[in-house]
C-alpha atoms as a PDB file:
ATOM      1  CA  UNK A   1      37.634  18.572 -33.044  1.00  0.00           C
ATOM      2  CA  UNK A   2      35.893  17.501 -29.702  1.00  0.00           C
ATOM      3  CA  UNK A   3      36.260  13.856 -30.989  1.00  0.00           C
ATOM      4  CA  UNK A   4      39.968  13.850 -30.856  1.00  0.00           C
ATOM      5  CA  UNK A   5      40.336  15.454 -27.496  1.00  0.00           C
ATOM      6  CA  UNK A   6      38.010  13.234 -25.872  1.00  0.00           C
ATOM      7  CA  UNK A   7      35.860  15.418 -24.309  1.00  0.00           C
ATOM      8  CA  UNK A   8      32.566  14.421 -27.043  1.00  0.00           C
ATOM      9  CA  UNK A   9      33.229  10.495 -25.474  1.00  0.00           C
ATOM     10  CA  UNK A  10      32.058  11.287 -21.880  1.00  0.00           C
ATOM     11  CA  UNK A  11      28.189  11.997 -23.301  1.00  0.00           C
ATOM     12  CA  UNK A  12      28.094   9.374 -26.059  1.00  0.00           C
ATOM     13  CA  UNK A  13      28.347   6.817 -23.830  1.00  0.00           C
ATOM     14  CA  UNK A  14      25.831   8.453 -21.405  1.00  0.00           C
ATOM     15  CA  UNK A  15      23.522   7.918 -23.852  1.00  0.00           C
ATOM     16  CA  UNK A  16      24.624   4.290 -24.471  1.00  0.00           C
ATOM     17  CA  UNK A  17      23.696   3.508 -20.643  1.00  0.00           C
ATOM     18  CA  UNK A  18      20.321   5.588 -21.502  1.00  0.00           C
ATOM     19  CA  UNK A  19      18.936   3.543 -24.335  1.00  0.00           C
ATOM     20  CA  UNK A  20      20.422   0.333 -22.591  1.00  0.00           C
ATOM     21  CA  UNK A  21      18.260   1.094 -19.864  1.00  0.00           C
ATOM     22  CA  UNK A  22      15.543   1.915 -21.455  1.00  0.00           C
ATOM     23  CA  UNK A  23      15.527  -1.276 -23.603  1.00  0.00           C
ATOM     24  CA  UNK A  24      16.584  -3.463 -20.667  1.00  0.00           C
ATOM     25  CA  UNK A  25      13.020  -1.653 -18.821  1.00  0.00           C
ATOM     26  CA  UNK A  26      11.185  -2.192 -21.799  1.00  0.00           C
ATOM     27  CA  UNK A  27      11.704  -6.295 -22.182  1.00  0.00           C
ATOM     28  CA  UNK A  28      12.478  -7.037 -18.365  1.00  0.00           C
ATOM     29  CA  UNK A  29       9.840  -5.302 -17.421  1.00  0.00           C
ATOM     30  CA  UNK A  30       7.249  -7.603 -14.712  1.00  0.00           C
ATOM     31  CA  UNK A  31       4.491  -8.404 -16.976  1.00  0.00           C
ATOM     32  CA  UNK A  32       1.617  -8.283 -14.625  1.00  0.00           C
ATOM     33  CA  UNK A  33       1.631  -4.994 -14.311  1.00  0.00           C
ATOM     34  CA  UNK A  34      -1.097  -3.309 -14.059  1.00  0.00           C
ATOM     35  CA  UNK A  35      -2.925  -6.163 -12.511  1.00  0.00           C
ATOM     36  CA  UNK A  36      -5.432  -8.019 -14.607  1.00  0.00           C
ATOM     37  CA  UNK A  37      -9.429  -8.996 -13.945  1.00  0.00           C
ATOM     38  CA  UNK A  38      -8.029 -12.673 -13.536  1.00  0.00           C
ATOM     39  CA  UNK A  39      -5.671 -11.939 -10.758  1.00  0.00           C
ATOM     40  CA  UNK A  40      -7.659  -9.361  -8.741  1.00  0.00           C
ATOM     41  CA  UNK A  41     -10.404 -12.757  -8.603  1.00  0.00           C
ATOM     42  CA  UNK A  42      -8.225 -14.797  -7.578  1.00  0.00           C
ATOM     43  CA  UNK A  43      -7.056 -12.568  -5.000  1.00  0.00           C
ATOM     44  CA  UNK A  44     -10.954 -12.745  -3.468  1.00  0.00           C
ATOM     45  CA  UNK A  45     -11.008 -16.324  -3.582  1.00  0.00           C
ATOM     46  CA  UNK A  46      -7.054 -16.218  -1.483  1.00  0.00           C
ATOM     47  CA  UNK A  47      -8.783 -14.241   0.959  1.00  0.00           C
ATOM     48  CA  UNK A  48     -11.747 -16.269   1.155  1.00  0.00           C
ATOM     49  CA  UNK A  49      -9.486 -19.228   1.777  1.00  0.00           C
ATOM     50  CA  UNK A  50      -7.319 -17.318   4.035  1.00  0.00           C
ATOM     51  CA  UNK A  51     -10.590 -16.597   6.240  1.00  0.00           C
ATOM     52  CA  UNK A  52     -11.921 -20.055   6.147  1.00  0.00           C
ATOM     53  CA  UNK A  53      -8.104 -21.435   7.881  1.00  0.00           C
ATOM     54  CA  UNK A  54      -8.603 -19.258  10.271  1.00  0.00           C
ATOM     55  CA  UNK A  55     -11.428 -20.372  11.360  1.00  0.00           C
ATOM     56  CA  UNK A  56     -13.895 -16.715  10.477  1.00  0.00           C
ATOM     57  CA  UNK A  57     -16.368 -18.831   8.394  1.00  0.00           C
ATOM     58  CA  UNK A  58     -17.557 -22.288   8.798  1.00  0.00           C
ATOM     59  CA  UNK A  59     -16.736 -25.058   5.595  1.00  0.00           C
ATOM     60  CA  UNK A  60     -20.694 -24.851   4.606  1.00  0.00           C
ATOM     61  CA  UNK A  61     -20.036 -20.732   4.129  1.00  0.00           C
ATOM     62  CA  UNK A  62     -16.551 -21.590   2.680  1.00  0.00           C
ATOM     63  CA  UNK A  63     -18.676 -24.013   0.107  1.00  0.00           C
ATOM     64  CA  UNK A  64     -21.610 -21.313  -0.445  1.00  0.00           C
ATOM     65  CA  UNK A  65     -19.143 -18.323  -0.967  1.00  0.00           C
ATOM     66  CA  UNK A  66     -16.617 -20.546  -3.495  1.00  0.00           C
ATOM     67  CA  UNK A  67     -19.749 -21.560  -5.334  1.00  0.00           C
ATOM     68  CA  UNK A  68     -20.785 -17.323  -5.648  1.00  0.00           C
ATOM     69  CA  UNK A  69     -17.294 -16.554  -6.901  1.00  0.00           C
ATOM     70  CA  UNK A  70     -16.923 -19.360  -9.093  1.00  0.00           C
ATOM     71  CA  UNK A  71     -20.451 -18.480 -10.828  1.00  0.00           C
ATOM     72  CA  UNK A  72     -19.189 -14.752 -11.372  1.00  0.00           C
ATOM     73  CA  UNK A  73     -16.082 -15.583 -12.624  1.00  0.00           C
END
């Protein structure tokens, strides 16, 4: 019945465009997400480096503080 007329087509491929989406989220999805232990270290050792260019801490801090972060790590 609705097949024929055409009317059934307009929502089966609505839900065509739903699961590709879904699929398409699911394995092109960024994979650092949420951020891991390893990043959010690296991010304190970025800003460490970040402070020492611009001239905030002097290169025997810089070599005391790398030391502390590399230790924790």
């Amino acid at each position: 019945m609705f097949l024929r007329d055409g009317i059934f087509w307009g929502m089966h491929l609505i839900w065509w465009a739903i699961w590709l989406v879904a699929l398409g989220w699911i394995f092109f999805a960024p994979s650092n997400w949420p951020l891991r232990e390893e990043e959010e270290e690296n991010d304190a050792l970025t800003v460490l480096k970040i402070r020492f260019a611009k001239g905030e801490i002097t290169k025997e801090e810089y070599r005391n503080q790398k030391k502390v972060l590399e230790l924790d790590a």
